[in-house]
N, C-alpha and C. Protein backbone atom coordinates (compact mmCIF):
# COMPACT_ATOMS: atom_id res chain seq x y z
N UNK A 1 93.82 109.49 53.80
CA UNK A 1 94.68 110.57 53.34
C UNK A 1 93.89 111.43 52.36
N UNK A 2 94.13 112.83 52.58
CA UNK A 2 92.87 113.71 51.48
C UNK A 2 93.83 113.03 49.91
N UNK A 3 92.62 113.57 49.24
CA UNK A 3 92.82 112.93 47.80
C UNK A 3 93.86 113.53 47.31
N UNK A 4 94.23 114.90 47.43
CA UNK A 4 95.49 115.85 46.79
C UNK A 4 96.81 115.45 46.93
N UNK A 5 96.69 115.00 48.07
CA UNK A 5 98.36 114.33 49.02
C UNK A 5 98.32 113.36 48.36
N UNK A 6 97.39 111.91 48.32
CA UNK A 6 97.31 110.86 47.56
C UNK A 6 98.23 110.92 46.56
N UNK A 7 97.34 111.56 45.64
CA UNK A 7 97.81 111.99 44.36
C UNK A 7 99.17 112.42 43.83
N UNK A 8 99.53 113.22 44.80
CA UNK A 8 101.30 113.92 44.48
C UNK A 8 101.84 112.66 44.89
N UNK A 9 101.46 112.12 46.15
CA UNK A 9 102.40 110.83 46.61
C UNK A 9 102.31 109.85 45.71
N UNK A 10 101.13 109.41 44.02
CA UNK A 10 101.41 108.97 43.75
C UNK A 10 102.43 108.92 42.22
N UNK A 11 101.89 110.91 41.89
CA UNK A 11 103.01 111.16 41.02
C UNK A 11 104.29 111.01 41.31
N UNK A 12 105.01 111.27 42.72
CA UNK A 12 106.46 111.14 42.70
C UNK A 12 106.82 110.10 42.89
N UNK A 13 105.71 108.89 43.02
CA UNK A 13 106.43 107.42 43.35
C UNK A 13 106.50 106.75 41.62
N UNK A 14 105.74 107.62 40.78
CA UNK A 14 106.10 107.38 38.91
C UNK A 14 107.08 108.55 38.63
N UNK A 15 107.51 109.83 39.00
CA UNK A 15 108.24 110.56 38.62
C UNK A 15 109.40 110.91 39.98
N UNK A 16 110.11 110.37 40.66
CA UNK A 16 111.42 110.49 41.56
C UNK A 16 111.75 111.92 41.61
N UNK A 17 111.73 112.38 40.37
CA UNK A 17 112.86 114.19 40.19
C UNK A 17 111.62 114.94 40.23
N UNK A 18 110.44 114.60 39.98
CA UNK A 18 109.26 115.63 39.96
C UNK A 18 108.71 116.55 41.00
N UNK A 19 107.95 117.46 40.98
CA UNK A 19 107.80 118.17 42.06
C UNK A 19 105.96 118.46 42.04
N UNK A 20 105.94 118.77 43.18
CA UNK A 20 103.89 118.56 43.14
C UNK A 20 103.83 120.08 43.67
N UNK A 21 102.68 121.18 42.88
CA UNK A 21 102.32 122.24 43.69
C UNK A 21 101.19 122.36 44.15
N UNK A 22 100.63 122.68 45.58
CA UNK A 22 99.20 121.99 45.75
C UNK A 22 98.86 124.02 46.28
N UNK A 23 97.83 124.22 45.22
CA UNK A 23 97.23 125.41 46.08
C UNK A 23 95.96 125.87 45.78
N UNK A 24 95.06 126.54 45.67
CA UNK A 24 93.87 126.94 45.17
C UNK A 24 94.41 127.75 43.77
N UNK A 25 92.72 128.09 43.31
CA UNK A 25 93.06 128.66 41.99
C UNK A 25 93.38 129.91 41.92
N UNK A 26 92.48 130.77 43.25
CA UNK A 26 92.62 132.15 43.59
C UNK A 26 94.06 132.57 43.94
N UNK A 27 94.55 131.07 44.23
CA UNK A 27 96.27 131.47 44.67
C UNK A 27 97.25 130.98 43.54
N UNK A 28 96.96 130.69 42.45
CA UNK A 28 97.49 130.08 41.23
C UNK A 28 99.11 130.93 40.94
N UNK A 29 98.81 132.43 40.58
CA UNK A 29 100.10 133.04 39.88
C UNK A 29 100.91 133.22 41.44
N UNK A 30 100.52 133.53 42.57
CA UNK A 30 101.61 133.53 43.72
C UNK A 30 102.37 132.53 43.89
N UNK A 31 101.85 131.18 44.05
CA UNK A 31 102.34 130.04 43.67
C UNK A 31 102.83 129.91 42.77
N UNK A 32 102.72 129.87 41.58
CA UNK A 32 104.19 129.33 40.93
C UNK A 32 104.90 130.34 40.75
N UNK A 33 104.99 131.44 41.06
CA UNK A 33 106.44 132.35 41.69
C UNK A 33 107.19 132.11 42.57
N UNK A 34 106.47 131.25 43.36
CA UNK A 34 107.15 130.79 45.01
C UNK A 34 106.26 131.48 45.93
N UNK A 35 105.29 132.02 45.78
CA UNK A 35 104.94 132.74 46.85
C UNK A 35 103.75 132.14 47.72
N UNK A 36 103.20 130.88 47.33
CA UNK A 36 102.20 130.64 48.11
C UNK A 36 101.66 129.17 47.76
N UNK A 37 101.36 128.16 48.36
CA UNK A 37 100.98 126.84 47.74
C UNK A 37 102.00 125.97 48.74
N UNK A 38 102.06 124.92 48.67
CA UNK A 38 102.43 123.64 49.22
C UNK A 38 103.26 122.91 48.10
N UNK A 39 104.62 123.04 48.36
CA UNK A 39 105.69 121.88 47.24
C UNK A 39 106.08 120.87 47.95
N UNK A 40 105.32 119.24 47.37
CA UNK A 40 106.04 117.95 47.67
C UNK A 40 107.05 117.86 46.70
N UNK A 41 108.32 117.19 47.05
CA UNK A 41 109.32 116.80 46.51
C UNK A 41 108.94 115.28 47.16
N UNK A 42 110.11 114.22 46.35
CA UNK A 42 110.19 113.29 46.89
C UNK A 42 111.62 112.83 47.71
């Protein structure tokens, strides 16, 4: 499994209500507006 997915899968298995945003840096402010990036929930 790439290391990024790992990782969120193993923050939400310590945080249940938490949310993971996975995106580059060049895409940083679109993303956390909603506009661009990958959100795991659990």
């Amino acid at each position: 499994m790439a290391p990024k997915i790992q990782a969120a899968l193993t923050y939400l298995a310590a945080v249940p209500e938490g949310k993971v945003l996975i995106t580059s840096m060049s895409l940083i402010r679109d993303a956390i507006r909603g506009k661009g990036g990958t959100v795991i929930t659990a």
